[in-house]
Structures are given as structure tokens and as C-alpha cells.
PDB file of N, CA and C in Angstrom:
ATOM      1  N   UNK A   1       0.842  -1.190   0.000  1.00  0.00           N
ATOM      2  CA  UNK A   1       0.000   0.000   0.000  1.00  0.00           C
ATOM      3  C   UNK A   1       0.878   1.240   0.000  1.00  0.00           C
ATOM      4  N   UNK A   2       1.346   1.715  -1.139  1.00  0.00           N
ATOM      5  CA  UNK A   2       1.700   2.936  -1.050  1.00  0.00           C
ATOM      6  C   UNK A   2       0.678   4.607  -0.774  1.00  0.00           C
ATOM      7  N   UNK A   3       1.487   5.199  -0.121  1.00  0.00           N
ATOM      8  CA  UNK A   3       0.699   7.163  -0.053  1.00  0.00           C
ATOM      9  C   UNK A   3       0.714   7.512  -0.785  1.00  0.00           C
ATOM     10  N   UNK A   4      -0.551   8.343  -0.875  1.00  0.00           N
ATOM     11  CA  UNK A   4      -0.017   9.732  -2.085  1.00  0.00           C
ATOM     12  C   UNK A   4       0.070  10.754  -1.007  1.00  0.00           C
ATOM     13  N   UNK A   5       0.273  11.269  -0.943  1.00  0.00           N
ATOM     14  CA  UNK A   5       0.614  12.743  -0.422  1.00  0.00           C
ATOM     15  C   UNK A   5      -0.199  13.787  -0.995  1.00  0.00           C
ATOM     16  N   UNK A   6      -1.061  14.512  -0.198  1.00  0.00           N
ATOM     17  CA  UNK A   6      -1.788  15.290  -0.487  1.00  0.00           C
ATOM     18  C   UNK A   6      -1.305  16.525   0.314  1.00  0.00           C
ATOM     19  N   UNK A   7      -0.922  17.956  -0.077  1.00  0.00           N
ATOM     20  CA  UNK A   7      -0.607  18.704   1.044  1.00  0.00           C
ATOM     21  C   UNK A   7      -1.497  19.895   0.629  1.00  0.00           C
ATOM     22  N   UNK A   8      -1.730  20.634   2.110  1.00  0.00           N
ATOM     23  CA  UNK A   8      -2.038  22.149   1.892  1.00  0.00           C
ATOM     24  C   UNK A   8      -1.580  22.363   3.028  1.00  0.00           C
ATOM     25  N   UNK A   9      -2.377  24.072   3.019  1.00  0.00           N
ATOM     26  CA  UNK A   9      -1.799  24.631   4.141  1.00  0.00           C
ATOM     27  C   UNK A   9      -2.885  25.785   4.542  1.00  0.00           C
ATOM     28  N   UNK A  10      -3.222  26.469   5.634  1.00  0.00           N
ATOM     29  CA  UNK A  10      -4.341  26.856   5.873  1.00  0.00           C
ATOM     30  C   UNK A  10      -3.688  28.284   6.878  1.00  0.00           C
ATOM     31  N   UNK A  11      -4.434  29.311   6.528  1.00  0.00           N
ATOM     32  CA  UNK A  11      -4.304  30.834   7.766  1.00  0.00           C
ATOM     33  C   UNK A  11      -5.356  30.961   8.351  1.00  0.00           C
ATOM     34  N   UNK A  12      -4.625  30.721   9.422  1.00  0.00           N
ATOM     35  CA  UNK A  12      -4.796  30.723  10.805  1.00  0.00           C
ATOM     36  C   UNK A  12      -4.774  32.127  11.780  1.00  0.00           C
ATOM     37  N   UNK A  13      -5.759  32.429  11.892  1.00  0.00           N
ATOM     38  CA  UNK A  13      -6.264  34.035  11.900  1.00  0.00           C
ATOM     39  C   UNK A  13      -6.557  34.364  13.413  1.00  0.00           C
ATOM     40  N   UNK A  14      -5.347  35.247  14.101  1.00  0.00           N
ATOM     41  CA  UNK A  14      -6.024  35.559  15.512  1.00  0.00           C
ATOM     42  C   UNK A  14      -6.886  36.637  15.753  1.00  0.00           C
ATOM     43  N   UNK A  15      -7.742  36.259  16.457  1.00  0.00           N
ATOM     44  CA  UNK A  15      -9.264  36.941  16.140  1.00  0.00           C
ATOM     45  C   UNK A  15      -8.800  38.120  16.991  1.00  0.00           C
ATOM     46  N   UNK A  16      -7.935  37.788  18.201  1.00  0.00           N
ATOM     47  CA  UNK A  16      -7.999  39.065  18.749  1.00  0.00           C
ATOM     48  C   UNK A  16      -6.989  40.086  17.894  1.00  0.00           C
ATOM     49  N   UNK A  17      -6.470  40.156  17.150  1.00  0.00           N
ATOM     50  CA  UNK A  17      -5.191  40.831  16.982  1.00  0.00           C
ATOM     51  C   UNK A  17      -4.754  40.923  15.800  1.00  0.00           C
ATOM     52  N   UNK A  18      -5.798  40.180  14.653  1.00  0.00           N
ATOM     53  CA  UNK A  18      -5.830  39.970  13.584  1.00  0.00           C
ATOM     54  C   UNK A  18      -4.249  39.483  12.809  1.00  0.00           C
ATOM     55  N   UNK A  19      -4.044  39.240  13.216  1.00  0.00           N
ATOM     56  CA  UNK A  19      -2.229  38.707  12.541  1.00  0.00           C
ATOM     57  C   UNK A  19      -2.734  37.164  12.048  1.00  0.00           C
ATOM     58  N   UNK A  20      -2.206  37.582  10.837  1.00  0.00           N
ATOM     59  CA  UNK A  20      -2.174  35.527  10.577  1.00  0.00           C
ATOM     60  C   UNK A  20      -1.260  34.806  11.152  1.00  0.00           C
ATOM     61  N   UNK A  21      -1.282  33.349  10.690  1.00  0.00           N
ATOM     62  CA  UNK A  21      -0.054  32.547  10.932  1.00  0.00           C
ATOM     63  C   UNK A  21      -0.737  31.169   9.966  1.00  0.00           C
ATOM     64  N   UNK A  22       0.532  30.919   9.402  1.00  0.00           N
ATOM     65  CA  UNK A  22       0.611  30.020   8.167  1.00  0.00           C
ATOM     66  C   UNK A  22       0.592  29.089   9.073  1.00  0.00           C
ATOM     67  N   UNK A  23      -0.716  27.627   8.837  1.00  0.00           N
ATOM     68  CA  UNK A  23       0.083  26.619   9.333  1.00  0.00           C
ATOM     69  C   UNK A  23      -0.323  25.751   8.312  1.00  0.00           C
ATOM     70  N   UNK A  24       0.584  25.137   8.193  1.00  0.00           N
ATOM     71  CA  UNK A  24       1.026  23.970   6.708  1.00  0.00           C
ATOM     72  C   UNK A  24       0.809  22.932   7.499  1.00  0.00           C
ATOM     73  N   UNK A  25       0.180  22.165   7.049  1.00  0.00           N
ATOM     74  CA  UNK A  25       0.275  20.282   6.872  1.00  0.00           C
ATOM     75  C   UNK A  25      -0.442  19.558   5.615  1.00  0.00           C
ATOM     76  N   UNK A  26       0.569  18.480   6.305  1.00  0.00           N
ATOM     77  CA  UNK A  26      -0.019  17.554   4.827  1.00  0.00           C
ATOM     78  C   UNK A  26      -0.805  16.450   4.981  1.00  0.00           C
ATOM     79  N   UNK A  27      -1.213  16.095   3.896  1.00  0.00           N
ATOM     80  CA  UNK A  27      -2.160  14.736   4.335  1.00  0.00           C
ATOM     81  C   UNK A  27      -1.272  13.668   3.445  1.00  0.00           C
ATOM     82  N   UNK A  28      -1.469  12.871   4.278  1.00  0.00           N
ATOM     83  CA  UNK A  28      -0.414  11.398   3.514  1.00  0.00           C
ATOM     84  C   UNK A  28      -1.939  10.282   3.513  1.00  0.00           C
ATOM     85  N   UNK A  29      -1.799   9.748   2.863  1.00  0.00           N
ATOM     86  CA  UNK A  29      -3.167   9.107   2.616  1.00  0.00           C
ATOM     87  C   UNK A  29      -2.936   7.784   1.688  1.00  0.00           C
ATOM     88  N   UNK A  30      -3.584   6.048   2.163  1.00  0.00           N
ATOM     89  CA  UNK A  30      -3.089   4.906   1.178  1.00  0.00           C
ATOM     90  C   UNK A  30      -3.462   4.798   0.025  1.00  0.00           C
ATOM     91  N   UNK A  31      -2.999   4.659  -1.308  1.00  0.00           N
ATOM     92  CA  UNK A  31      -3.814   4.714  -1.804  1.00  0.00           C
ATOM     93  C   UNK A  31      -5.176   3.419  -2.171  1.00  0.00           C
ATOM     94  N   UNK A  32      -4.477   1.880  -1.170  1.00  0.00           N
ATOM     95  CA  UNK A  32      -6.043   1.240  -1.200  1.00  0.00           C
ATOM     96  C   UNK A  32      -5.779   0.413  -0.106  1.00  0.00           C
ATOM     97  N   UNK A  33      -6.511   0.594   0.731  1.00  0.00           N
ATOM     98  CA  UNK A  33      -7.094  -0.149   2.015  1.00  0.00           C
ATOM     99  C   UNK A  33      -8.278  -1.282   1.817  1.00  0.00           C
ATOM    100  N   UNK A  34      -7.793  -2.050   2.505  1.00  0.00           N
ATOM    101  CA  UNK A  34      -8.350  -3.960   2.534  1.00  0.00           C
ATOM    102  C   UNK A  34      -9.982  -3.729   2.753  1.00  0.00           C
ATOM    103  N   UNK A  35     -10.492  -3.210   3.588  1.00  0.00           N
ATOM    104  CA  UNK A  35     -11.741  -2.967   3.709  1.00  0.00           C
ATOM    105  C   UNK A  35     -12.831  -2.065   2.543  1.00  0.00           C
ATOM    106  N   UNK A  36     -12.064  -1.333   2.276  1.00  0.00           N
ATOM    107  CA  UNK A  36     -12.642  -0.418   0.773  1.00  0.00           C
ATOM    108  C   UNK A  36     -12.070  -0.776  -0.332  1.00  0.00           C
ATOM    109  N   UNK A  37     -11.034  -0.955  -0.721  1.00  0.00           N
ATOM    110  CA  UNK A  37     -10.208  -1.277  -1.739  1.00  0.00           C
ATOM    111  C   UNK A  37      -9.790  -0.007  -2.074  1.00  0.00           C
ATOM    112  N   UNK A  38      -9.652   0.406  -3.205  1.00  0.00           N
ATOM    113  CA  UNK A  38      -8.796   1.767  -4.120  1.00  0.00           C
ATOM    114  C   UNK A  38      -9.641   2.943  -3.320  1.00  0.00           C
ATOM    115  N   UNK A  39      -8.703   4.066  -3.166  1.00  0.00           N
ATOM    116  CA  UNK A  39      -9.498   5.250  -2.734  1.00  0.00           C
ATOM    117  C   UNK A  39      -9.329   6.073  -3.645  1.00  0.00           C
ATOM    118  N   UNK A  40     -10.223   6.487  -4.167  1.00  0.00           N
ATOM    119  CA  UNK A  40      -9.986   7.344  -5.490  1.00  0.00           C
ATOM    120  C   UNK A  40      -9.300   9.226  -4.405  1.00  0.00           C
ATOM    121  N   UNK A  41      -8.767   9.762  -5.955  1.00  0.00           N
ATOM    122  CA  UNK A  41      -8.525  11.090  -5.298  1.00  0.00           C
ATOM    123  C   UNK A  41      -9.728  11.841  -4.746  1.00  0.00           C
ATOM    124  N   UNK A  42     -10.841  12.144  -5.515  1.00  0.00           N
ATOM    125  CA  UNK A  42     -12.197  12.757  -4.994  1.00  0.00           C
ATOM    126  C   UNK A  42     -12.871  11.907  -3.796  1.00  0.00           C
ATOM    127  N   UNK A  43     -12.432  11.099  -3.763  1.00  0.00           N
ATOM    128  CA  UNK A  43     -12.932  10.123  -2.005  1.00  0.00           C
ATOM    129  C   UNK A  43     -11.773  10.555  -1.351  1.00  0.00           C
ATOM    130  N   UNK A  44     -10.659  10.095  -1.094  1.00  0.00           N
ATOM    131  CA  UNK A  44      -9.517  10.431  -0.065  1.00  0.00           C
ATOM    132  C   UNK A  44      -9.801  11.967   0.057  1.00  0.00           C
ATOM    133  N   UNK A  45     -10.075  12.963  -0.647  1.00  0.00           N
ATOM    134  CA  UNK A  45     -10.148  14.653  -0.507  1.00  0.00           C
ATOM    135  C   UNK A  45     -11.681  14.823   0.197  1.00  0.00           C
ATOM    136  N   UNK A  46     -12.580  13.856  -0.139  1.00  0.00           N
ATOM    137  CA  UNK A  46     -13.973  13.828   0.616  1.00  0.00           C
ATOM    138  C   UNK A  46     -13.556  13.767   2.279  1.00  0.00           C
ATOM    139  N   UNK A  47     -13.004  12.283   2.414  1.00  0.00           N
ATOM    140  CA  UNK A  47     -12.287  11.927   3.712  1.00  0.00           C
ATOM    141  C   UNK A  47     -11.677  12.831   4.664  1.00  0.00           C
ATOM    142  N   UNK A  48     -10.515  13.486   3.740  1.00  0.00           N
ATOM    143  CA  UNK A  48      -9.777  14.374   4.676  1.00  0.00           C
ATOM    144  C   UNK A  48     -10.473  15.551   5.114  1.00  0.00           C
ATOM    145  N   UNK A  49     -11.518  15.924   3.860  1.00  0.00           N
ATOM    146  CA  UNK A  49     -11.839  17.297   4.708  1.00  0.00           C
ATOM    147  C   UNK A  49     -12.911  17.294   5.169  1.00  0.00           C
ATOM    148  N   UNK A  50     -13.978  16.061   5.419  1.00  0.00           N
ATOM    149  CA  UNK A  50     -14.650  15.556   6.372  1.00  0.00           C
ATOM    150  C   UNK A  50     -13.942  15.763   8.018  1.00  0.00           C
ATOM    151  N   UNK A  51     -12.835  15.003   7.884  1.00  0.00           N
ATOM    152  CA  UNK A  51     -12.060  14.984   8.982  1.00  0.00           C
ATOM    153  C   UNK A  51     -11.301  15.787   9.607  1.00  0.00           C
ATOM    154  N   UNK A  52     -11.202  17.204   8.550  1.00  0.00           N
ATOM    155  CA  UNK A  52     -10.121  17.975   8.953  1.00  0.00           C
ATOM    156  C   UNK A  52     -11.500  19.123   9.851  1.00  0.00           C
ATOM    157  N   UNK A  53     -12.473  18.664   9.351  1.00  0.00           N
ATOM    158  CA  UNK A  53     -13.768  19.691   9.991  1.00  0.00           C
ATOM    159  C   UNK A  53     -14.087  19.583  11.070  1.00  0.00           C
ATOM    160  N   UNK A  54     -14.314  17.749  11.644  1.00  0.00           N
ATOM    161  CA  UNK A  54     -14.005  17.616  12.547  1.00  0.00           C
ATOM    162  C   UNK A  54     -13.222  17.887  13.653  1.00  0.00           C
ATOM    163  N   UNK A  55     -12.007  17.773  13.203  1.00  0.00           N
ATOM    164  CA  UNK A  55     -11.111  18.215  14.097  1.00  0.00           C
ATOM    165  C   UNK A  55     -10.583  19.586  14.591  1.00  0.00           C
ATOM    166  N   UNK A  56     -11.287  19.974  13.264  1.00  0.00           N
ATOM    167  CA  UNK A  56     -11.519  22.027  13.986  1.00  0.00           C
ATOM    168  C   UNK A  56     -12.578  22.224  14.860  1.00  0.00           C
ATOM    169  N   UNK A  57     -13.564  21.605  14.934  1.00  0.00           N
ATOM    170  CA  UNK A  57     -14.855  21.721  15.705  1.00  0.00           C
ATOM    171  C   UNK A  57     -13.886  21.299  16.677  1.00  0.00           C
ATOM    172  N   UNK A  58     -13.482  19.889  17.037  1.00  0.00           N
ATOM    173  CA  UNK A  58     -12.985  19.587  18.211  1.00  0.00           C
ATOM    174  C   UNK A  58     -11.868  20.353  18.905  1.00  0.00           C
ATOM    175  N   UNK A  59     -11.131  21.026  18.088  1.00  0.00           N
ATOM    176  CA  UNK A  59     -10.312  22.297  18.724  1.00  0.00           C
ATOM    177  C   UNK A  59     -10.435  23.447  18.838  1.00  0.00           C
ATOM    178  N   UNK A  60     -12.039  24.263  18.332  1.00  0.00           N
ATOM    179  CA  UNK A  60     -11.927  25.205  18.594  1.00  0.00           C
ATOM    180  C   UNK A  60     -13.169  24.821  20.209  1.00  0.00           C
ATOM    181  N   UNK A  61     -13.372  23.941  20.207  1.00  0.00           N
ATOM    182  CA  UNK A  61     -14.394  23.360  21.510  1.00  0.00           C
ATOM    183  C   UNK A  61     -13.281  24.302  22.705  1.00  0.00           C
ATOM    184  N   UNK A  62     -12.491  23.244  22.680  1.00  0.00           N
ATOM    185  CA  UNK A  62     -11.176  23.895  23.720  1.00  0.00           C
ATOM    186  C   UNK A  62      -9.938  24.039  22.904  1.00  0.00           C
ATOM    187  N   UNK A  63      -9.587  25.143  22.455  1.00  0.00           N
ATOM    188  CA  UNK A  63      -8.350  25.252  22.393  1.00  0.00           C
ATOM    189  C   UNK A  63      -7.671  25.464  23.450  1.00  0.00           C
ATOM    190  N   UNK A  64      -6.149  24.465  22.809  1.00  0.00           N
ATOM    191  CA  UNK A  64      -5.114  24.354  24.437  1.00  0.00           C
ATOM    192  C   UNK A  64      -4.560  25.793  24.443  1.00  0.00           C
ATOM    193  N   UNK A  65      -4.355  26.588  24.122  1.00  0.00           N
ATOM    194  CA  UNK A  65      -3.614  28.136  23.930  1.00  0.00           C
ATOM    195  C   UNK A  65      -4.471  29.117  23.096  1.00  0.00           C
ATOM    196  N   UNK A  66      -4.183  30.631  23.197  1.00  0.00           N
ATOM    197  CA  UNK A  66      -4.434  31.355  22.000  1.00  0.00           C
ATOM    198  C   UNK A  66      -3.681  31.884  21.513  1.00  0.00           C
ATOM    199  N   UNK A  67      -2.407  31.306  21.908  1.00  0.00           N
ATOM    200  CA  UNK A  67      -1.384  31.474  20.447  1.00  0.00           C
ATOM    201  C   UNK A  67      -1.590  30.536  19.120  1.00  0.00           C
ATOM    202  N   UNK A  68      -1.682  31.059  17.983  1.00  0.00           N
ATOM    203  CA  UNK A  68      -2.200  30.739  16.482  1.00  0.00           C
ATOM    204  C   UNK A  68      -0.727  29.228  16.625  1.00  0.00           C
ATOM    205  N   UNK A  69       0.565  29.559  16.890  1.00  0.00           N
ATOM    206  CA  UNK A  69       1.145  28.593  16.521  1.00  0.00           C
ATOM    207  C   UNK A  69       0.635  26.982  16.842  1.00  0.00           C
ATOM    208  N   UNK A  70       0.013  27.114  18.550  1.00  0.00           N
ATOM    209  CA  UNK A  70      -0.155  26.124  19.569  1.00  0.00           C
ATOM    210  C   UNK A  70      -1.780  25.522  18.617  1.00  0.00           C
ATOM    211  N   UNK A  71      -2.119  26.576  18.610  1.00  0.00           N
ATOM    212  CA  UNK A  71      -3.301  25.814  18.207  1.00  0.00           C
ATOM    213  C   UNK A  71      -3.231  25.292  16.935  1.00  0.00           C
ATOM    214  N   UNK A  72      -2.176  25.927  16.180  1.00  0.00           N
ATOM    215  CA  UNK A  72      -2.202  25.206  14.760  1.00  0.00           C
ATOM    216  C   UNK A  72      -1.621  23.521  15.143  1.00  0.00           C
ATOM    217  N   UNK A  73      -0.618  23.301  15.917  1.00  0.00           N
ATOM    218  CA  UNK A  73       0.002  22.042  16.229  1.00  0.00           C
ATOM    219  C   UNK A  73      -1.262  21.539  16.723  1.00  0.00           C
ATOM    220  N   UNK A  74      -2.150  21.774  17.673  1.00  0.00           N
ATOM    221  CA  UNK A  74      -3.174  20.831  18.346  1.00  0.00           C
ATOM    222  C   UNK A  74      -4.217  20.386  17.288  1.00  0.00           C
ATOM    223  N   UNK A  75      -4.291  20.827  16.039  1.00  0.00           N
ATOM    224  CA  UNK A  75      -4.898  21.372  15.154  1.00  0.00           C
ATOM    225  C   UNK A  75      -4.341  19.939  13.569  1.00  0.00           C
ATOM    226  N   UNK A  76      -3.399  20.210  13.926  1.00  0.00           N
ATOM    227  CA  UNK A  76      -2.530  18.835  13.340  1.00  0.00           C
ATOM    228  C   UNK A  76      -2.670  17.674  14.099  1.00  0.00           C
ATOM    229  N   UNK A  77      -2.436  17.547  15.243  1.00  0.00           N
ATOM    230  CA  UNK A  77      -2.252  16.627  15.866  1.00  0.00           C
ATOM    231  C   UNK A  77      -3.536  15.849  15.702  1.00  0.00           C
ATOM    232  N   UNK A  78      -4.835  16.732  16.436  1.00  0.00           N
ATOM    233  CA  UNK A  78      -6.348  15.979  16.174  1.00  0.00           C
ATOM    234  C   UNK A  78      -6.560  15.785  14.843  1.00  0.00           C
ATOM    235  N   UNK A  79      -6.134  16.461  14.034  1.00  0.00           N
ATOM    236  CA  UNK A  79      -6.640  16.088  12.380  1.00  0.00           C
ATOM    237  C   UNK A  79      -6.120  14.603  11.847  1.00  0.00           C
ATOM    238  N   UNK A  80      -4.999  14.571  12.596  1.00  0.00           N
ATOM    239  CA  UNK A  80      -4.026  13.229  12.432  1.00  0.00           C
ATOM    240  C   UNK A  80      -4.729  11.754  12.961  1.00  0.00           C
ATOM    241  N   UNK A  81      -5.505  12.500  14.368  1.00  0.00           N
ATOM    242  CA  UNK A  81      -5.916  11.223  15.345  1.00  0.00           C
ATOM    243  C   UNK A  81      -7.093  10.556  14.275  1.00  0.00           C
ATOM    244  N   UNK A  82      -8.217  11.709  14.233  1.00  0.00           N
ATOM    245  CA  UNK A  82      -9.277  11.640  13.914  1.00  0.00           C
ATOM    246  C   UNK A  82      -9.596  11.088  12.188  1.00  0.00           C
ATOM    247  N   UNK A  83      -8.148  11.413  11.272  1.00  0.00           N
ATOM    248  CA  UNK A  83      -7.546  10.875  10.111  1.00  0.00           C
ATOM    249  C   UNK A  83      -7.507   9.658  10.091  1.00  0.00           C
ATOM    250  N   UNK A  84      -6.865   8.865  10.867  1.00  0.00           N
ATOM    251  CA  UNK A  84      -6.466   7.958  11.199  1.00  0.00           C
ATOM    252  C   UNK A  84      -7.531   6.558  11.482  1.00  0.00           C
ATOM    253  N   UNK A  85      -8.270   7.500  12.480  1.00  0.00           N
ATOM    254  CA  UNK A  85      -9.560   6.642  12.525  1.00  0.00           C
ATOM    255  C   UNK A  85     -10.405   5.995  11.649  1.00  0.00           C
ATOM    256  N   UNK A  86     -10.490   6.992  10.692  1.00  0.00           N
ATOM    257  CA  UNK A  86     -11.517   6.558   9.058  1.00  0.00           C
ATOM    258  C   UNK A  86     -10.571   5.866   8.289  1.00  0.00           C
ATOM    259  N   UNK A  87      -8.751   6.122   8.076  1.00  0.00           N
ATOM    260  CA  UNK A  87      -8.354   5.688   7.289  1.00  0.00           C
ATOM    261  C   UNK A  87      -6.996   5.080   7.926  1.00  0.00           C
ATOM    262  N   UNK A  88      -6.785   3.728   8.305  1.00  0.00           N
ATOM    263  CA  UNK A  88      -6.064   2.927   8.735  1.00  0.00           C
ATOM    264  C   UNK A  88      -4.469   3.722   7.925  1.00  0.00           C
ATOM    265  N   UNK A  89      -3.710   4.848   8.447  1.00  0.00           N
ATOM    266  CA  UNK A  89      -2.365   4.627   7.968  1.00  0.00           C
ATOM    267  C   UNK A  89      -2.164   5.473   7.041  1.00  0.00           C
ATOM    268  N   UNK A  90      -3.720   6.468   7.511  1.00  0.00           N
ATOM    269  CA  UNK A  90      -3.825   8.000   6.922  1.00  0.00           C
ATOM    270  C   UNK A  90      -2.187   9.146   7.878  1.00  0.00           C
ATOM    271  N   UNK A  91      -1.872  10.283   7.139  1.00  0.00           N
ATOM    272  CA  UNK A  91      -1.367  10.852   8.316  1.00  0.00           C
ATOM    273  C   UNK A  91      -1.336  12.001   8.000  1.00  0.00           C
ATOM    274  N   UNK A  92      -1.313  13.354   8.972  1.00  0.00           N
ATOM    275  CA  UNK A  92      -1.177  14.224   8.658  1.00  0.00           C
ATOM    276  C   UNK A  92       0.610  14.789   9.353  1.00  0.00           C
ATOM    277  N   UNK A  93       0.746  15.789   8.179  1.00  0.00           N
ATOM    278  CA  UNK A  93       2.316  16.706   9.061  1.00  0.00           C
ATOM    279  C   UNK A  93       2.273  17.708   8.968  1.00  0.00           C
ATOM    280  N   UNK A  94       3.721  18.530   9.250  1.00  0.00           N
ATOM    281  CA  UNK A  94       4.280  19.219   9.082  1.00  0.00           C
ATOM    282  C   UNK A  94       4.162  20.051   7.882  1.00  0.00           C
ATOM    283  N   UNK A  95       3.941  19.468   6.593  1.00  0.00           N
ATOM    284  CA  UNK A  95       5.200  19.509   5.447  1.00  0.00           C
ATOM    285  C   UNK A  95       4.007  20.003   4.367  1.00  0.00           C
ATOM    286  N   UNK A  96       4.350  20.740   4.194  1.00  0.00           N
ATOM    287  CA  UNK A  96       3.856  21.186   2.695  1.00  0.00           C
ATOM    288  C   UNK A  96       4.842  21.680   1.585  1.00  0.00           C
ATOM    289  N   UNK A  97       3.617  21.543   0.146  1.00  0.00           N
ATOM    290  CA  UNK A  97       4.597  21.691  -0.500  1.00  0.00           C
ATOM    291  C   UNK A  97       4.563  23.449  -0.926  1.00  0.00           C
ATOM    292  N   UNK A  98       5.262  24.312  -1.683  1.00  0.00           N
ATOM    293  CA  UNK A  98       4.818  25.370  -1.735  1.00  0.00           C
ATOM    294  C   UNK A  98       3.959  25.865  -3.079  1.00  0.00           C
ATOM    295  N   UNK A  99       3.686  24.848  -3.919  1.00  0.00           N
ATOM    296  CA  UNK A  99       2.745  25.067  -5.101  1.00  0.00           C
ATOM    297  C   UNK A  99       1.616  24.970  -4.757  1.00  0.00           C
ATOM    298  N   UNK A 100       1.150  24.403  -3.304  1.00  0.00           N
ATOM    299  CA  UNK A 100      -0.226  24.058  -2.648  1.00  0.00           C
ATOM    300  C   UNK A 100      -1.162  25.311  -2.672  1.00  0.00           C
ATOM    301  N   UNK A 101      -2.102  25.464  -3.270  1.00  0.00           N
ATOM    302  CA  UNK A 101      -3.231  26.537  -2.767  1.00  0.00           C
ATOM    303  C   UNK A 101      -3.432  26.601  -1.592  1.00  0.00           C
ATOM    304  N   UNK A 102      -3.476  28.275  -0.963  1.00  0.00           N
ATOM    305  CA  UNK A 102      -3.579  27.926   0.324  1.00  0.00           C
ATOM    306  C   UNK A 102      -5.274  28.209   0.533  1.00  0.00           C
ATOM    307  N   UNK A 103      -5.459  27.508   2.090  1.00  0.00           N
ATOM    308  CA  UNK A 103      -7.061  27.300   2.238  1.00  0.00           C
ATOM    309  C   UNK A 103      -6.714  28.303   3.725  1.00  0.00           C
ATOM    310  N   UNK A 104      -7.965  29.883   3.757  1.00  0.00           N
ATOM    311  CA  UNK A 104      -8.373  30.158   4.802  1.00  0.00           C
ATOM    312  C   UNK A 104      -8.839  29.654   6.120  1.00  0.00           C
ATOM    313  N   UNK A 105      -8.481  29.258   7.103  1.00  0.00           N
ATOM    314  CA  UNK A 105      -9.130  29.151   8.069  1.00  0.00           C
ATOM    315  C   UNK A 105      -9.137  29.835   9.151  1.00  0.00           C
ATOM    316  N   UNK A 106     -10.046  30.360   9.891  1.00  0.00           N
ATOM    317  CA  UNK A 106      -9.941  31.365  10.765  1.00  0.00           C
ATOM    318  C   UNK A 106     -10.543  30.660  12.342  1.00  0.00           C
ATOM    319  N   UNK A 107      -9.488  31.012  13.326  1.00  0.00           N
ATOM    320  CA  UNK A 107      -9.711  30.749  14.607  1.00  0.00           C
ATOM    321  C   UNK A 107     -10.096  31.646  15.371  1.00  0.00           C
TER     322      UNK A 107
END
């Protein structure tokens, strides 16, 4: 089962103070798992940003800090857990690439 690698990267907007902060991650994703078989690109991109919604709901519930950096890491981290869950060996990082469109998100 090889990844494809899917990356973006999203701004991350402090509400009080209005300053952005870039936070990049990527999605690493199989491309076919035993239980579904092949994941097409428009399903794995369904998946992730199913999951990546989730996991903003679940961090802006409690964010651990209101520094934009902290919450961008907690922000990765749950996107990763909650990734993971739907897709056996899904992952999210660090790493983007820099041709990626970037996607708004505001905290």
C-alpha cells in the first residue's frame, strides 16, 4: 500500500489581533485499504476534509492556547488522530509543498 501525499496549508487568523499565521500540513493518505479497496482522489479529498472539519470543531471546543502557533500544532495533531480513525495509515504533518493553494481558516 503505497501514499499519495496530499498537502495544503491553511491561515490561521487571531481573532484578537488579527495577525495571521501560516500553518502547513499535509495529508499522507493509502492509496487502497483492505476494507474499501482503491481510494480514489475525490474520495480520499472527501475523507480528509470531512475529517479535517471535525477536528476544527474539536479544537476550537477547547483550544489548548491562544497562540495561532499552539493551536495550529493541536490542530494537526487531532486532524491526524481523527484521520487515522476513518483511514487505517492515513497521516497528517508538518510539510507542505509550496505550489499548494492555500485554504483560509480562521480561529
Amino acid at each position: 500500500m503505497a501514499g499519495v501525499p496530499r498537502v495544503s496549508h491553511a491561515t490561521v487568523i487571531n481573532q484578537s489581533t488579527l495577525e495571521p499565521y501560516f500553518c502547513n500540513f499535509g495529508v499522507g493518505m493509502p492509496i487502497e485499504q483492505r476494507k474499501v479497496g482503491l481510494i480514489s482522489d475525490p474520495l480520499a479529498q472527501r475523507i480528509a476534509a470531512d475529517c479535517a472539519n471535525q477536528a476544527l470543531r474539536e479544537v476550537l471546543a477547547a483550544p489548548a492556547s491562544p497562540l495561532p502557533g499552539l493551536v495550529c500544532m493541536q490542530f494537526r495533531n487531532t486532524f491526524h488522530e481523527v484521520l487515522n480513525r476513518a483511514v487505517t495509515g492515513a497521516s497528517v504533518t508538518a510539510l507542505c509543498e509550496k505550489k499548494t493553494k492555500p485554504i483560509r481558516v480562521d480561529f
